[in-house]
PDB file of N, CA and C in Angstrom:
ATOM      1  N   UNK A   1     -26.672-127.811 -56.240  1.00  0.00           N
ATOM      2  CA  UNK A   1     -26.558-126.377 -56.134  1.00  0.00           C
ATOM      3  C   UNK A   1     -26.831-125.915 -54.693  1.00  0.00           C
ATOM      4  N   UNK A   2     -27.952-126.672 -54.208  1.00  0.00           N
ATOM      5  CA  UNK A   2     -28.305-125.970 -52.573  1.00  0.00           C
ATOM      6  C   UNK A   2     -27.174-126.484 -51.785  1.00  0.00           C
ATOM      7  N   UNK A   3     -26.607-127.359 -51.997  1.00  0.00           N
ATOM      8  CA  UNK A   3     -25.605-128.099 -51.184  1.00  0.00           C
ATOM      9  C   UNK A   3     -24.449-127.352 -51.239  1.00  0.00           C
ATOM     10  N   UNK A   4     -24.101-126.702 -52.096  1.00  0.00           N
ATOM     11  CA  UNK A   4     -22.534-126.007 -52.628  1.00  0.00           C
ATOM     12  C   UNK A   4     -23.482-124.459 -52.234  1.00  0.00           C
ATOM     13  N   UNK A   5     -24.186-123.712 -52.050  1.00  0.00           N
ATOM     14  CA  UNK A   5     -24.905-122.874 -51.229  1.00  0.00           C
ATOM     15  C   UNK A   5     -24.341-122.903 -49.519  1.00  0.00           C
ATOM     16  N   UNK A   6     -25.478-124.131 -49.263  1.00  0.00           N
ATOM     17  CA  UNK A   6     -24.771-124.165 -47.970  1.00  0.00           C
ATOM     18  C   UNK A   6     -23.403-124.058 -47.423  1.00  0.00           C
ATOM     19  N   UNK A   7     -22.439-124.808 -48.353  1.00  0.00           N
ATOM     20  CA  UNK A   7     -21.061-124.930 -48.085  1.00  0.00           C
ATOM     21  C   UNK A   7     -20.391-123.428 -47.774  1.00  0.00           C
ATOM     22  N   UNK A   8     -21.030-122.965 -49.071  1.00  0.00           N
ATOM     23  CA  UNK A   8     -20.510-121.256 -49.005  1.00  0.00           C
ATOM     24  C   UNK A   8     -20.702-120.725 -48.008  1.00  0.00           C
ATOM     25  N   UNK A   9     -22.157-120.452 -47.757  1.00  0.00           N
ATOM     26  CA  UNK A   9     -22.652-120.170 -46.262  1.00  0.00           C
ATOM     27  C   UNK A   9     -21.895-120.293 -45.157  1.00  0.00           C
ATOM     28  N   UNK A  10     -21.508-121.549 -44.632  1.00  0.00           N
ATOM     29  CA  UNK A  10     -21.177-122.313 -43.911  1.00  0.00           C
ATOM     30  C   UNK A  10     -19.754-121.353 -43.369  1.00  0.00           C
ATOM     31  N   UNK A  11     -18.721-121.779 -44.741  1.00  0.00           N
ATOM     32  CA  UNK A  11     -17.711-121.185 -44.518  1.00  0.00           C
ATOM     33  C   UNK A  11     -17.886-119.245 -44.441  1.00  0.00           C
ATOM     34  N   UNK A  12     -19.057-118.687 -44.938  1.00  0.00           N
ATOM     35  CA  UNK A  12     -18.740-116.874 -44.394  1.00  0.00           C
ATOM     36  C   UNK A  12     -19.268-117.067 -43.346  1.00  0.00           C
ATOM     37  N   UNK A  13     -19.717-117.747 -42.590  1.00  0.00           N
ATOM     38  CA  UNK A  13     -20.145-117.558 -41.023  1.00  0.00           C
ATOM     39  C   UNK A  13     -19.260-117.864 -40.147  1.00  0.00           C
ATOM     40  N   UNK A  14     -18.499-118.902 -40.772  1.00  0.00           N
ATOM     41  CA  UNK A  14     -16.887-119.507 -39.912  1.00  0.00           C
ATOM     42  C   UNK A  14     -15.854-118.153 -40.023  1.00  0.00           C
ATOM     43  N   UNK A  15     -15.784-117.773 -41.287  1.00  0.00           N
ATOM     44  CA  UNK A  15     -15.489-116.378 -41.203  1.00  0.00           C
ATOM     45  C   UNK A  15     -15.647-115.512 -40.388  1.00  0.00           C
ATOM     46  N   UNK A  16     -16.883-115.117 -40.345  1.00  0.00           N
ATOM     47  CA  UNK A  16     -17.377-113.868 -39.694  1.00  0.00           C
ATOM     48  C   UNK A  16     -16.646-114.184 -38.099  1.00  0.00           C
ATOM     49  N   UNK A  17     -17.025-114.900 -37.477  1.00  0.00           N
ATOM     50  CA  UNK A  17     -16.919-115.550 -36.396  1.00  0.00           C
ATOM     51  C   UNK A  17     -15.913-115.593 -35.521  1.00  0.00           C
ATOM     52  N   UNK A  18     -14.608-115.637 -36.564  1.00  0.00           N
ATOM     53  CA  UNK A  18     -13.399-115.675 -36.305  1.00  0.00           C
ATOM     54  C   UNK A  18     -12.330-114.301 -36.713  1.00  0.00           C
ATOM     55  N   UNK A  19     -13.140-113.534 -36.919  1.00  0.00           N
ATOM     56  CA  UNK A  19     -12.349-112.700 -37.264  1.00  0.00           C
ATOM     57  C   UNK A  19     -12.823-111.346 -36.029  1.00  0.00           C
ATOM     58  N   UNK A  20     -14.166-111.591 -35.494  1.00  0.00           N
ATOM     59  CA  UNK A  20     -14.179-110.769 -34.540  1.00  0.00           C
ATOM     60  C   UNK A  20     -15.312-110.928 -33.504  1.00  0.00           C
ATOM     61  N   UNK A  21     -15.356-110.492 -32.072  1.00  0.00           N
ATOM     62  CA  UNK A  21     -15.642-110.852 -31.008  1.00  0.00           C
ATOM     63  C   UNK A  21     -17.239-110.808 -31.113  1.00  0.00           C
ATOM     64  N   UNK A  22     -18.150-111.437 -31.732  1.00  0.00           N
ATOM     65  CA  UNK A  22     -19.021-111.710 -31.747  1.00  0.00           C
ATOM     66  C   UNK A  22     -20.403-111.398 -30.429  1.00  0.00           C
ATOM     67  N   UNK A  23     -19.781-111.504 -29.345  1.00  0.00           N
ATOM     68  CA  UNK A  23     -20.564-111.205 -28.090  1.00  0.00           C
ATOM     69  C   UNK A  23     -20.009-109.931 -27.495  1.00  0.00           C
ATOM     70  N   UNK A  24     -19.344-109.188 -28.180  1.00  0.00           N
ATOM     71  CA  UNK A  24     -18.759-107.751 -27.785  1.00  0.00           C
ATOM     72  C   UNK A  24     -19.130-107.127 -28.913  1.00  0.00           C
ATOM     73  N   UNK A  25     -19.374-107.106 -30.201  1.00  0.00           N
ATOM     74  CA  UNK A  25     -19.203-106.668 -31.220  1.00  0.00           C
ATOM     75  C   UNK A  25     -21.269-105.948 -31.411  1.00  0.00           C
ATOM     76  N   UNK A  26     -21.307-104.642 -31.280  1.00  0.00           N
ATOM     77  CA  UNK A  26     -22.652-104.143 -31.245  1.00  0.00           C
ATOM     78  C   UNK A  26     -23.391-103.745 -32.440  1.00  0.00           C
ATOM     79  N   UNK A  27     -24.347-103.974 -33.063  1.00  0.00           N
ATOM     80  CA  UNK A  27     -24.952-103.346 -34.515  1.00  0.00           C
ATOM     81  C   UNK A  27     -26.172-102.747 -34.042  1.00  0.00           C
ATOM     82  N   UNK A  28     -26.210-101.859 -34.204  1.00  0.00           N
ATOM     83  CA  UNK A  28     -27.254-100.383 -34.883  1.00  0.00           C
ATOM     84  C   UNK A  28     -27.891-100.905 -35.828  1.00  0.00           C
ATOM     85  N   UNK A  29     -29.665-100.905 -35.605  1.00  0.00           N
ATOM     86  CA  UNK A  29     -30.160-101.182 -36.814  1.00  0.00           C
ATOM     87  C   UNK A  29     -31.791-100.741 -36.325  1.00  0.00           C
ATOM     88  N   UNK A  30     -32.684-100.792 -37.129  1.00  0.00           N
ATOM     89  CA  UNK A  30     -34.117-100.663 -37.038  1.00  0.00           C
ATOM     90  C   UNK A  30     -34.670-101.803 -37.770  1.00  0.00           C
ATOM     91  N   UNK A  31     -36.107-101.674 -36.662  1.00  0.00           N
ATOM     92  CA  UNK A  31     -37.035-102.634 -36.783  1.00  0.00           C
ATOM     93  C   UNK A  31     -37.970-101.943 -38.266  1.00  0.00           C
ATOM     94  N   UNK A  32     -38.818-103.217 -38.454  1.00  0.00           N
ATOM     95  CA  UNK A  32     -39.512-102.788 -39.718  1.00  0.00           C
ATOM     96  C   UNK A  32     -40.614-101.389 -38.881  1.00  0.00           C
ATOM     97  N   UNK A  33     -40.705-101.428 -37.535  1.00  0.00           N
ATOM     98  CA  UNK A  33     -41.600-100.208 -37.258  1.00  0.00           C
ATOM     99  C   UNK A  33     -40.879 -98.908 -37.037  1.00  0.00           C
ATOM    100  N   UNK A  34     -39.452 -98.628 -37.625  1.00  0.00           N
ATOM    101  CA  UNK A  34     -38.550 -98.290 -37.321  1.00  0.00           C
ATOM    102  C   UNK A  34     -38.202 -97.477 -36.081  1.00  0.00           C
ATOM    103  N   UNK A  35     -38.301 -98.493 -35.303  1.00  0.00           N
ATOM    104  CA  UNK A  35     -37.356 -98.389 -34.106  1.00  0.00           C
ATOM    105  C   UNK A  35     -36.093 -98.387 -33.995  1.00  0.00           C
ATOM    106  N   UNK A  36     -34.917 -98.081 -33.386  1.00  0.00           N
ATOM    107  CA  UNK A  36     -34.057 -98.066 -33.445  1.00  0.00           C
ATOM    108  C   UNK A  36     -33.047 -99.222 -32.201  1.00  0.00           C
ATOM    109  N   UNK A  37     -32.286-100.439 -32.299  1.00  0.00           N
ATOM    110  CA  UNK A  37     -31.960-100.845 -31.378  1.00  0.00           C
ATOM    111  C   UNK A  37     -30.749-101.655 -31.309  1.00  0.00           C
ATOM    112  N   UNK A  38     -29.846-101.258 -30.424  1.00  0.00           N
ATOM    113  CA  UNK A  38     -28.423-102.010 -30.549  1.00  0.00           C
ATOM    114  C   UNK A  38     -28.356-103.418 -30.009  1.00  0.00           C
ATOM    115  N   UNK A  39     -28.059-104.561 -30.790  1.00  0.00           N
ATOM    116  CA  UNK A  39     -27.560-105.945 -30.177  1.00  0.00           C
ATOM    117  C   UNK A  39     -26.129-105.983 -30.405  1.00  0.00           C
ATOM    118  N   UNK A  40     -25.638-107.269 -29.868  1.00  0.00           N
ATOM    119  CA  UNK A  40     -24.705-108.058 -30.352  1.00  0.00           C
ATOM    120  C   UNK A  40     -24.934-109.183 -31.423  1.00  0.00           C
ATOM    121  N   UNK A  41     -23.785-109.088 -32.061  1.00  0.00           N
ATOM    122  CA  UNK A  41     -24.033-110.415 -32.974  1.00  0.00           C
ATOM    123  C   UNK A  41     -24.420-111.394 -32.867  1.00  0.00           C
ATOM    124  N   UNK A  42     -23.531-112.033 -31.441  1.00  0.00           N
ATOM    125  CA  UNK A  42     -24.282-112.908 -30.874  1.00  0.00           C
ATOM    126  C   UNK A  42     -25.715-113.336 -30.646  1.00  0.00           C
ATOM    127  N   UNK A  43     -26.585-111.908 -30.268  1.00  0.00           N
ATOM    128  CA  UNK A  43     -27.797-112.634 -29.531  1.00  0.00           C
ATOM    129  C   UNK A  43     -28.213-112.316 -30.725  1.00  0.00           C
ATOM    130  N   UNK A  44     -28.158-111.432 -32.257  1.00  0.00           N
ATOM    131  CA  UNK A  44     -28.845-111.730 -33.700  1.00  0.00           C
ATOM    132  C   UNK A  44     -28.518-112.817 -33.975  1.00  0.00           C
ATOM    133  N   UNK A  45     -27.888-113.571 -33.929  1.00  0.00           N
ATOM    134  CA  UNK A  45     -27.257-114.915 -34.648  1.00  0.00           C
ATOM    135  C   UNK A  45     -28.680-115.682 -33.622  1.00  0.00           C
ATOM    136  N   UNK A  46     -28.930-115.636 -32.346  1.00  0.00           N
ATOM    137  CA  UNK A  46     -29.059-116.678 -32.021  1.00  0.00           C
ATOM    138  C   UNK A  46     -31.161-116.771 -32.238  1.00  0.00           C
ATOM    139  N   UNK A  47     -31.212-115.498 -32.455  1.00  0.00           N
ATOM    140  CA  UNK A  47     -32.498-114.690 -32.991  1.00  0.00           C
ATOM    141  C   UNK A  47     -32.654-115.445 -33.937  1.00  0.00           C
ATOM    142  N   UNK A  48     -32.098-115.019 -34.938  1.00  0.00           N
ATOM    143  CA  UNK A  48     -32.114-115.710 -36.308  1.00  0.00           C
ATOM    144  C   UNK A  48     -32.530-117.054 -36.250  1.00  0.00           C
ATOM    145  N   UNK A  49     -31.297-117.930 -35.723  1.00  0.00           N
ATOM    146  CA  UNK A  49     -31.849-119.385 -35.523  1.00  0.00           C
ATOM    147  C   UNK A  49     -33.006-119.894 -34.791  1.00  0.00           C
ATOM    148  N   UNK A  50     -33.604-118.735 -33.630  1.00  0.00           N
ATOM    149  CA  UNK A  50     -34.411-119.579 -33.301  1.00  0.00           C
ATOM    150  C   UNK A  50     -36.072-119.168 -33.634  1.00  0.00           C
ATOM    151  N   UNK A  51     -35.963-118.027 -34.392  1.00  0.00           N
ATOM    152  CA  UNK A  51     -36.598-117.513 -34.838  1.00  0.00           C
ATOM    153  C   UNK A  51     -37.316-118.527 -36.109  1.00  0.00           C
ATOM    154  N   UNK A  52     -36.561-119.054 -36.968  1.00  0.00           N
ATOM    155  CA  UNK A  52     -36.305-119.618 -38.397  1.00  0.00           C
ATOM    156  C   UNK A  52     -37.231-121.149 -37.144  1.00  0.00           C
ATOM    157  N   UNK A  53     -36.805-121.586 -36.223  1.00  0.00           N
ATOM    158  CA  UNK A  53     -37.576-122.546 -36.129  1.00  0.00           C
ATOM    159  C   UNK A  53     -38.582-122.354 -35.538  1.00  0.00           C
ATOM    160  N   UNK A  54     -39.308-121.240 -35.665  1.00  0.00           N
ATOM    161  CA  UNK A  54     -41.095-121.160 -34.870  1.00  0.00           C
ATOM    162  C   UNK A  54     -41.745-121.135 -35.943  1.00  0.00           C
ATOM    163  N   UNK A  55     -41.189-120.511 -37.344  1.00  0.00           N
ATOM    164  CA  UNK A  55     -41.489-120.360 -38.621  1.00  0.00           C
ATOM    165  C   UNK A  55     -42.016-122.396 -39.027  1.00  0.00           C
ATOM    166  N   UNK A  56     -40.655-122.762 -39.080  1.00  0.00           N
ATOM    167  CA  UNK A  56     -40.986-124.014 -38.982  1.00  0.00           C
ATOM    168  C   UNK A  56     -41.980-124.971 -38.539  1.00  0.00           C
ATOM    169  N   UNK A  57     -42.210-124.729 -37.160  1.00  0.00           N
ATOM    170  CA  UNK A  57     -43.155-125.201 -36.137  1.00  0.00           C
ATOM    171  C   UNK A  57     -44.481-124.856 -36.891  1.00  0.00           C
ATOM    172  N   UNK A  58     -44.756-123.460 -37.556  1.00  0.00           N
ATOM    173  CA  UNK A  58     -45.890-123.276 -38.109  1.00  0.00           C
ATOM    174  C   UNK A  58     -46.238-123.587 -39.381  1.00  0.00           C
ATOM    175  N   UNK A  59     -45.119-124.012 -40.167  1.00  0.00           N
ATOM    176  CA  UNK A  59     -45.479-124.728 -41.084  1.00  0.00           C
ATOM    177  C   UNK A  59     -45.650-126.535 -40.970  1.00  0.00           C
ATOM    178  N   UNK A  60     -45.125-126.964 -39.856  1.00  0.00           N
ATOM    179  CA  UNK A  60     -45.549-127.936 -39.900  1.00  0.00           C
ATOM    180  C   UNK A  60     -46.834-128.136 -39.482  1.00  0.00           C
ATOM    181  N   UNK A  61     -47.542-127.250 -38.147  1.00  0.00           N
ATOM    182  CA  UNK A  61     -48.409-127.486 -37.843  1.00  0.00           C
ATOM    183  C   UNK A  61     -49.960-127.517 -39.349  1.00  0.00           C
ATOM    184  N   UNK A  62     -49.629-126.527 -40.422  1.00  0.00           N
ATOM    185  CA  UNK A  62     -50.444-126.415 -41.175  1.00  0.00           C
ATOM    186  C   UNK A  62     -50.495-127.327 -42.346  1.00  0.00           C
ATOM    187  N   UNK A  63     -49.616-128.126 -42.048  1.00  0.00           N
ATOM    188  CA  UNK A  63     -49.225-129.557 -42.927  1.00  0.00           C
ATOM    189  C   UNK A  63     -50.014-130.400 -42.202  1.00  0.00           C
ATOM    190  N   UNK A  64     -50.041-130.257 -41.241  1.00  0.00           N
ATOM    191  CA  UNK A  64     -50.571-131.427 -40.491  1.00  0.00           C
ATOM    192  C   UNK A  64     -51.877-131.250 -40.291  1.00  0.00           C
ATOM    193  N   UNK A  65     -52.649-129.930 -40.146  1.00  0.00           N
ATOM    194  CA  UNK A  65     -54.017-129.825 -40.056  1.00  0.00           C
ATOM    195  C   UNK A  65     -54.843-130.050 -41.427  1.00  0.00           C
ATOM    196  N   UNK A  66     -53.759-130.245 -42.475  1.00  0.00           N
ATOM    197  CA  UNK A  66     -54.777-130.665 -43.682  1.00  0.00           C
ATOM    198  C   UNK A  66     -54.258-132.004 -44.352  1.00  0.00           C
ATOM    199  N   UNK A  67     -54.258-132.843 -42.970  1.00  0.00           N
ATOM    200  CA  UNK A  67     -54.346-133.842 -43.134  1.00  0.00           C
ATOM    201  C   UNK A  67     -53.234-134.775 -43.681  1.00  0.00           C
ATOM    202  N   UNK A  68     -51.568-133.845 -43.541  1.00  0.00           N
ATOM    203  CA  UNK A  68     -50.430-134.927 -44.284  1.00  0.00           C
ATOM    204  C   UNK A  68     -49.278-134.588 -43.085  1.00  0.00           C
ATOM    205  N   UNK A  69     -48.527-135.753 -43.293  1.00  0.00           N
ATOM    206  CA  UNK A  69     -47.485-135.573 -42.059  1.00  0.00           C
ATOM    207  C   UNK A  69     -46.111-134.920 -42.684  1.00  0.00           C
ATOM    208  N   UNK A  70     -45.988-133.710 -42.157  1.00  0.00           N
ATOM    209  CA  UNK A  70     -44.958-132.812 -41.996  1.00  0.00           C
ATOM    210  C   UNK A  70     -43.273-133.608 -42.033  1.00  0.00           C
ATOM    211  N   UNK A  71     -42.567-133.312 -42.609  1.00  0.00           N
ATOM    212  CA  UNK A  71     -41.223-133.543 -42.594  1.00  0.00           C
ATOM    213  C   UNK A  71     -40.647-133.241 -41.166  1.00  0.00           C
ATOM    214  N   UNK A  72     -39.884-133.645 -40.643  1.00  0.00           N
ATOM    215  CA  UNK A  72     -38.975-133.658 -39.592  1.00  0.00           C
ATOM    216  C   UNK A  72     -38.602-132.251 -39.519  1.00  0.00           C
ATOM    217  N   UNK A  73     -38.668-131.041 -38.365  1.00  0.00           N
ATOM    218  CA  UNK A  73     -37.923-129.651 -38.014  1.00  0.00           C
ATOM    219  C   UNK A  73     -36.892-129.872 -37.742  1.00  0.00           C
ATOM    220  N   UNK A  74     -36.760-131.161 -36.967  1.00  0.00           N
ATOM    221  CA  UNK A  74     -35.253-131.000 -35.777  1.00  0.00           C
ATOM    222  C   UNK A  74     -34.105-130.610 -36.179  1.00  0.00           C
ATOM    223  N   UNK A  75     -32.934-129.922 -35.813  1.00  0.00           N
ATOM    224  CA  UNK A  75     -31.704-129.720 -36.708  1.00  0.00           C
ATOM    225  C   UNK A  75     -31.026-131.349 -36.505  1.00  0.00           C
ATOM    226  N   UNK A  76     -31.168-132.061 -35.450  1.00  0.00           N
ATOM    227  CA  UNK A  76     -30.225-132.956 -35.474  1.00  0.00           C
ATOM    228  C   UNK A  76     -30.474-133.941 -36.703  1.00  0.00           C
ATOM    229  N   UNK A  77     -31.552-134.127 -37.033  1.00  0.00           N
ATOM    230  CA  UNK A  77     -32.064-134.597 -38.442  1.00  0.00           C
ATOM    231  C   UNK A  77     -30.953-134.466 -39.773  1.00  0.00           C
ATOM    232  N   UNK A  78     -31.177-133.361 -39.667  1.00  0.00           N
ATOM    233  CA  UNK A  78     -29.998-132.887 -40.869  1.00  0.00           C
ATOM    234  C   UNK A  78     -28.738-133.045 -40.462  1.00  0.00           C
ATOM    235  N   UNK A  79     -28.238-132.531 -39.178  1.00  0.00           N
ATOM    236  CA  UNK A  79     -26.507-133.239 -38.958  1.00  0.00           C
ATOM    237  C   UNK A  79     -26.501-133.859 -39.746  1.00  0.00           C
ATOM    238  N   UNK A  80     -27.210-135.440 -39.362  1.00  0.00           N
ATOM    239  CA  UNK A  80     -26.573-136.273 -39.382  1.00  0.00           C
ATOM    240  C   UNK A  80     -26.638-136.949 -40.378  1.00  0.00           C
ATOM    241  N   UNK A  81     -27.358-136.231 -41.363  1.00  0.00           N
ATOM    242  CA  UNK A  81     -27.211-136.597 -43.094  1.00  0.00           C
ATOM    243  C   UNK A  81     -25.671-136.144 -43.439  1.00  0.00           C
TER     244      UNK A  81
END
C-alpha cells in the first residue's frame, strides 16, 4: 500500500512540474503566526525536502541517545532500493 502511495505521489509531482514553470510560478500563503508571504514553488518544494530531513536528523539523534542505532536518513539509501 505505501509503495503504490508513493507511486501516486511520485507521478502528481511529475505532473505538477511539467505542466508549469515552477521557479516563476508565485504562491500567497501564511505562516502558522499568520504572516503573510509569497514564494515560488520551487524554493517550497525545496523547503519541504529539506526541512523533512532536520526532522529526521532529530529523530535519529533521540534513537540514539536511548541507547539503539537509528535507521539510515540518507535519501541515497532508498534510491537505491
Amino acid at each position: 500500500m505505501l509503495k503504490r502511495s508513493n507511486e501516486s505521489l511520485s507521478q502528481l509531482w511529475s505532473d505538477l512540474i511539467h505542466r508549469i514553470d515552477i521557479n516563476k510560478t508565485q504562491i500567497t500563503y501564511n505562516n502558522l503566526a499568520g504572516d503573510s508571504f509569497e514564494s515560488s514553488i520551487s524554493d517550497i518544494i525545496t523547503q519541504l525536502f529539506s526541512h523533512g530531513s532536520y526532522h529526521r536528523g532529530q529523530v535519529a539523534r533521540i534513537i540514539r541517545e536511548s541507547g539503539q542505532k537509528p535507521l539510515s536518513t540518507d535519501f541515497i539509501v532508498f534510491a537505491r532500493q
